[in-house]
C-alpha atoms as a PDB file:
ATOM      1  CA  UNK A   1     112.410 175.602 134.967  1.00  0.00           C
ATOM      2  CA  UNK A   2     111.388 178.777 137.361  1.00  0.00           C
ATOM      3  CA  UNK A   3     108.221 181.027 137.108  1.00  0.00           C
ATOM      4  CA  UNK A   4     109.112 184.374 137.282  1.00  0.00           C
ATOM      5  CA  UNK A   5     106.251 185.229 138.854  1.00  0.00           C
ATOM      6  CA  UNK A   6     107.201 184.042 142.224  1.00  0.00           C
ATOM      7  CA  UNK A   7     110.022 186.372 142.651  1.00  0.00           C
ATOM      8  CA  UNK A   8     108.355 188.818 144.516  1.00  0.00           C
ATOM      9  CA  UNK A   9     106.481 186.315 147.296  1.00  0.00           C
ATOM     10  CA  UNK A  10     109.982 184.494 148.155  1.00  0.00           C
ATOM     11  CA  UNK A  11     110.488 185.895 150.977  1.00  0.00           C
ATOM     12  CA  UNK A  12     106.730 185.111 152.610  1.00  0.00           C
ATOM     13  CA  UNK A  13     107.002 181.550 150.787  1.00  0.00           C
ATOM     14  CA  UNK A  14     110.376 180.794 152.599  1.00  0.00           C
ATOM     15  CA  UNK A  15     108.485 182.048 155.892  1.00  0.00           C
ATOM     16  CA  UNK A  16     105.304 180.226 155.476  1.00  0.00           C
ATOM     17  CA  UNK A  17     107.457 177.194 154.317  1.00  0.00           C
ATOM     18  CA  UNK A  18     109.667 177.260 157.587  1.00  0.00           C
ATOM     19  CA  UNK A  19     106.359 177.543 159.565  1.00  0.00           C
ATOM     20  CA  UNK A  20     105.373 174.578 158.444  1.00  0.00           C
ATOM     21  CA  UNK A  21     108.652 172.810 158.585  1.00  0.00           C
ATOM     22  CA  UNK A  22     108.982 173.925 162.411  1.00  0.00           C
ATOM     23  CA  UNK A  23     105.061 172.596 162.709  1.00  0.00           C
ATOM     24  CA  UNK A  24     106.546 168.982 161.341  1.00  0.00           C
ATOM     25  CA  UNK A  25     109.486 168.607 163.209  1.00  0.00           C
ATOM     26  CA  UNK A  26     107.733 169.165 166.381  1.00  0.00           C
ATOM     27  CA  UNK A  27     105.448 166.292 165.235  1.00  0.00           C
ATOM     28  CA  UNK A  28     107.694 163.992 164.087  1.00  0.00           C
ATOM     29  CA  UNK A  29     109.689 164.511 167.310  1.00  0.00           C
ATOM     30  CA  UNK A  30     107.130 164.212 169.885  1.00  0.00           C
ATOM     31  CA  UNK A  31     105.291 161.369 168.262  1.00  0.00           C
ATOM     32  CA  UNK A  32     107.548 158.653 168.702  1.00  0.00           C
ATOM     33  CA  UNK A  33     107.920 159.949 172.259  1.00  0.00           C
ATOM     34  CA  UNK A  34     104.200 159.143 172.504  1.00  0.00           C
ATOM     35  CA  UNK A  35     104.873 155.808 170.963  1.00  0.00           C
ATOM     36  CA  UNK A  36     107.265 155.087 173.940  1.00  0.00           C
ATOM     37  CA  UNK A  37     105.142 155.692 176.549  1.00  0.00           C
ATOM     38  CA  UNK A  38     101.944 154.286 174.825  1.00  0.00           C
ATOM     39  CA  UNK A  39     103.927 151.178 174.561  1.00  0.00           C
ATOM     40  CA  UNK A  40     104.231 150.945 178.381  1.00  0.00           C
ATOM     41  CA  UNK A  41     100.864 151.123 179.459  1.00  0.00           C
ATOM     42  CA  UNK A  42      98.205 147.863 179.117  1.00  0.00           C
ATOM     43  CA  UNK A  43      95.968 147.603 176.134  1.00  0.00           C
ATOM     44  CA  UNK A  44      92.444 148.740 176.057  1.00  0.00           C
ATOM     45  CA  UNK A  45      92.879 150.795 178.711  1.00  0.00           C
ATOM     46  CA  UNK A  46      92.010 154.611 179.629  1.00  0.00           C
ATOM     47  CA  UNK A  47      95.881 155.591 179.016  1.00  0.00           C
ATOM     48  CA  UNK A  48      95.984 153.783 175.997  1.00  0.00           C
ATOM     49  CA  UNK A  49      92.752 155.741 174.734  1.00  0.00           C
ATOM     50  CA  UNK A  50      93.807 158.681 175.605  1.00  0.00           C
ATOM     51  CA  UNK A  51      97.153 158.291 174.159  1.00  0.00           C
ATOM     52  CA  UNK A  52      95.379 157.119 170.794  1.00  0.00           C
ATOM     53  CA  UNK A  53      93.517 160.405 170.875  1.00  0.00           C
ATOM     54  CA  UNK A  54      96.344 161.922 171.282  1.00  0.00           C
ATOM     55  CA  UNK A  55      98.265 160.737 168.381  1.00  0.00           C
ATOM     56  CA  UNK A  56      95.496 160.965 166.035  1.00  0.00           C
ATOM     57  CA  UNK A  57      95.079 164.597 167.094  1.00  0.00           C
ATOM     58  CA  UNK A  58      98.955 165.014 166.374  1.00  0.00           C
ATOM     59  CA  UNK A  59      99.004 163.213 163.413  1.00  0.00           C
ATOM     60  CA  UNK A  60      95.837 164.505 161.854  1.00  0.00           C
ATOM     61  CA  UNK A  61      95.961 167.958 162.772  1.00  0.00           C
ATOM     62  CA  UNK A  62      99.534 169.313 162.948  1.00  0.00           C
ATOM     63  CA  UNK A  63     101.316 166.191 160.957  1.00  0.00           C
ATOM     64  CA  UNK A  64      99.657 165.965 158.139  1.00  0.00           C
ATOM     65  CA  UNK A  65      98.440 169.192 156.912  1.00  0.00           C
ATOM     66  CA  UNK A  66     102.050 170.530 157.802  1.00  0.00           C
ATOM     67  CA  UNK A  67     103.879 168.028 156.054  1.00  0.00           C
ATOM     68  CA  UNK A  68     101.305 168.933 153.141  1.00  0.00           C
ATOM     69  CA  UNK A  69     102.470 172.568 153.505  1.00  0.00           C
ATOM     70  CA  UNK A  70     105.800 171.567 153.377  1.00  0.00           C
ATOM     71  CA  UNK A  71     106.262 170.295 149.961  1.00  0.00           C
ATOM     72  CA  UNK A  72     103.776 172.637 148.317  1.00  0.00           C
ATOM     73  CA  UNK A  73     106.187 175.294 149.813  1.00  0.00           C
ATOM     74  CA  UNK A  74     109.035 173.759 149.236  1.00  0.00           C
ATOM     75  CA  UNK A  75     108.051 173.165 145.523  1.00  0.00           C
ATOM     76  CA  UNK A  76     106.979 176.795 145.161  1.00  0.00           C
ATOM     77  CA  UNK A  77     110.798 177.703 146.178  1.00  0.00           C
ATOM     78  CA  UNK A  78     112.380 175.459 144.045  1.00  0.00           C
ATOM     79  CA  UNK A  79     110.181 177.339 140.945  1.00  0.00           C
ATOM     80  CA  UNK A  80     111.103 180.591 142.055  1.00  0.00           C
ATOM     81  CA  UNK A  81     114.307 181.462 139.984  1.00  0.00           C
ATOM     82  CA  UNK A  82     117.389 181.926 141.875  1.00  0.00           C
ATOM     83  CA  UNK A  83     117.399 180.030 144.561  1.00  0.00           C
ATOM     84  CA  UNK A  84     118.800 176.400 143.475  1.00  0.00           C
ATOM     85  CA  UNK A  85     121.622 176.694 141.545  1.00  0.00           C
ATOM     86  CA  UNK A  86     121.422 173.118 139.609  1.00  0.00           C
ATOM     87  CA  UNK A  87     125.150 172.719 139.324  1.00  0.00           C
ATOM     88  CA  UNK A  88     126.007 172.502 143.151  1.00  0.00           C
ATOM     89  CA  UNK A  89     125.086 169.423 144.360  1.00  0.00           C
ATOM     90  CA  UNK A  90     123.525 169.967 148.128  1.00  0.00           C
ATOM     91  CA  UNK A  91     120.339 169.885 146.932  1.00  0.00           C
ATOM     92  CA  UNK A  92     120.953 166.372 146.145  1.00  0.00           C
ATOM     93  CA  UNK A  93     121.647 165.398 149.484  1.00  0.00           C
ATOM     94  CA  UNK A  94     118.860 167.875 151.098  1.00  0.00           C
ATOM     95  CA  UNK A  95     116.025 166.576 148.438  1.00  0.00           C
ATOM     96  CA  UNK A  96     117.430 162.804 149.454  1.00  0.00           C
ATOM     97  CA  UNK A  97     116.935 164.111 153.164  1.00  0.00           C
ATOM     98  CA  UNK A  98     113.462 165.298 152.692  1.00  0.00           C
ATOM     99  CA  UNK A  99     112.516 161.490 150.817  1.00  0.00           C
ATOM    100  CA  UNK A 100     113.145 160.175 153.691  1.00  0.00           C
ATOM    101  CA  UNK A 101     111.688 162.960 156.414  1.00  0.00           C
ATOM    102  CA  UNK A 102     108.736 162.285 154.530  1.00  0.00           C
ATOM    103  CA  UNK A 103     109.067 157.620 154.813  1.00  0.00           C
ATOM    104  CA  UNK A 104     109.905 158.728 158.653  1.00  0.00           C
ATOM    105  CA  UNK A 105     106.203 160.438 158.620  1.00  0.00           C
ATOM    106  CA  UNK A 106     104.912 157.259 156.517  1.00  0.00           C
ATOM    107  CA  UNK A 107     106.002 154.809 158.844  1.00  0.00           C
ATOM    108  CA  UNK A 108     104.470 156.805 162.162  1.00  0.00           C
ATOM    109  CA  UNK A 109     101.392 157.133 160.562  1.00  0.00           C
ATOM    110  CA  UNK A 110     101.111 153.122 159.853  1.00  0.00           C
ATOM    111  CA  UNK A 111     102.502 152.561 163.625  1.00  0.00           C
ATOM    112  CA  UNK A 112      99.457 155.200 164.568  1.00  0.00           C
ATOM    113  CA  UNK A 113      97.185 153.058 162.647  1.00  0.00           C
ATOM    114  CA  UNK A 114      98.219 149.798 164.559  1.00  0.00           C
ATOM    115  CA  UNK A 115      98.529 151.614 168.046  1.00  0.00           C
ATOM    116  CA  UNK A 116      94.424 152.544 167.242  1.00  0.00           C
ATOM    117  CA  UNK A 117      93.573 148.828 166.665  1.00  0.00           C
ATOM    118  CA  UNK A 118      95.516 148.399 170.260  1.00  0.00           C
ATOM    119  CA  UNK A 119      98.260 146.301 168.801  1.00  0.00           C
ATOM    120  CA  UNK A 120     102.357 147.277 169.585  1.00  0.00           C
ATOM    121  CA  UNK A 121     104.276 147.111 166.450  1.00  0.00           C
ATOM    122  CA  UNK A 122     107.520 147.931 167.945  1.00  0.00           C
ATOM    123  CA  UNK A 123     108.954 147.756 171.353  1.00  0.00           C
ATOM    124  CA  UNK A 124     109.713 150.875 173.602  1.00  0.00           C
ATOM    125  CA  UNK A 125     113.380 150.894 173.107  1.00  0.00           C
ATOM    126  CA  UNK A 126     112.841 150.730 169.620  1.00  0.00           C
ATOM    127  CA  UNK A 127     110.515 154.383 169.190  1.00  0.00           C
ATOM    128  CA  UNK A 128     113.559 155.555 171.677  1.00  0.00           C
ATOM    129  CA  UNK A 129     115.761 155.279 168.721  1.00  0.00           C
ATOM    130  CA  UNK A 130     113.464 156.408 165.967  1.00  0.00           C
ATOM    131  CA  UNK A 131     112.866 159.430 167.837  1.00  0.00           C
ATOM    132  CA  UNK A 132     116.595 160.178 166.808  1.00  0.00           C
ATOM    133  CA  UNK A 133     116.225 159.880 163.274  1.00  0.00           C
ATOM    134  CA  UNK A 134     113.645 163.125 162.390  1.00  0.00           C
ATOM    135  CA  UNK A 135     116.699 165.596 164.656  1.00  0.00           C
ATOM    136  CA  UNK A 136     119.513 163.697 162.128  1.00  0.00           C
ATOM    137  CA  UNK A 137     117.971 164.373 159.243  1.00  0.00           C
ATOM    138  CA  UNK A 138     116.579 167.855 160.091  1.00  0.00           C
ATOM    139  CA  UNK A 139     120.475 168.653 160.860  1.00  0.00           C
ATOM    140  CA  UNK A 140     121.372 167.325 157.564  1.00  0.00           C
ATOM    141  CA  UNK A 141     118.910 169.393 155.684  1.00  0.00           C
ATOM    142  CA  UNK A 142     119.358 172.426 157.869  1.00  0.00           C
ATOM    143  CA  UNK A 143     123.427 171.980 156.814  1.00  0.00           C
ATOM    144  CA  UNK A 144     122.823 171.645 153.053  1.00  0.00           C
ATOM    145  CA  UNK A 145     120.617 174.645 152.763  1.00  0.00           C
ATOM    146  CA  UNK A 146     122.632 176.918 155.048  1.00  0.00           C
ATOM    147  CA  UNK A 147     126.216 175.591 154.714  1.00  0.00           C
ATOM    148  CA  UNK A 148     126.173 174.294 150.957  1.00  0.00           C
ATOM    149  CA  UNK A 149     128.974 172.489 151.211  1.00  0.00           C
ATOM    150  CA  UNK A 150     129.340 170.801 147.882  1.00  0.00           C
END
């Protein structure tokens, strides 16, 4: 099912929606690079406050309201007629992609939570390697919508 009537704004509705996408990838990249070095410095302390505000800020203000924009975007482009073809199946794979992006958000923002009540849920070397995962899966995505290769 497409509305028609979106024809005409696709090409400010693919700009807005890669705004926001750019606006949540830098979040989801730099927060777990917060988490590593909030993790190193003691509890209760000035560091950890400020690194507290500093992830609420984050989350709150650019996270959130851009991962928001993201799927109301996104949604608006999949309605506009044209642009998925439903046969091919990358969309599959980029809509699978996305799913997760979005548990990847879910799972910083409960690890936010529990860095706020000063507790560490995960060790440093651990928000080392789930800084990794948003670049993966934005390459994934970025592949399936350029490339399209099945």
């Amino acid at each position: 099912m497409t509305i028609d009537a979106l024809a005409p704004l696709y090409p400010w509705t693919k700009a807005l929606h890669l705004i926001a996408v750019i606006a949540w990838m830098a979040g989801l990249l730099y927060l777990p690079r917060l988490f590593v070095y909030h993790s190193q410095v003691p509890v209760g302390g000035a560091q950890s406050d400020l690194f507290q505000t500093m992830e609420r800020r984050l989350m709150r203000g650019i996270m959130n309201p851009a991962m928001i924009a993201v799927w109301l975007l996104g949604i608006t482009l999949v309605l506009t007629p044209g642009v998925i073809d439903w046969r091919a199946g990358w969309w599959h794979t980029k809509l699978l992609s996305v799913l997760l992006m979005s548990g990847v958000h879910g799972h910083l923002s409960a690890a936010r939570r529990r860095f706020a009540a000063d507790e560490r849920p995960k060790t440093e070397r651990y928000w080392r390697v789930v800084n990794e995962v948003p670049a993966v899966l934005m390459a994934i995505i970025i592949i399936m919508v350029i490339v399209k290769p099945f």
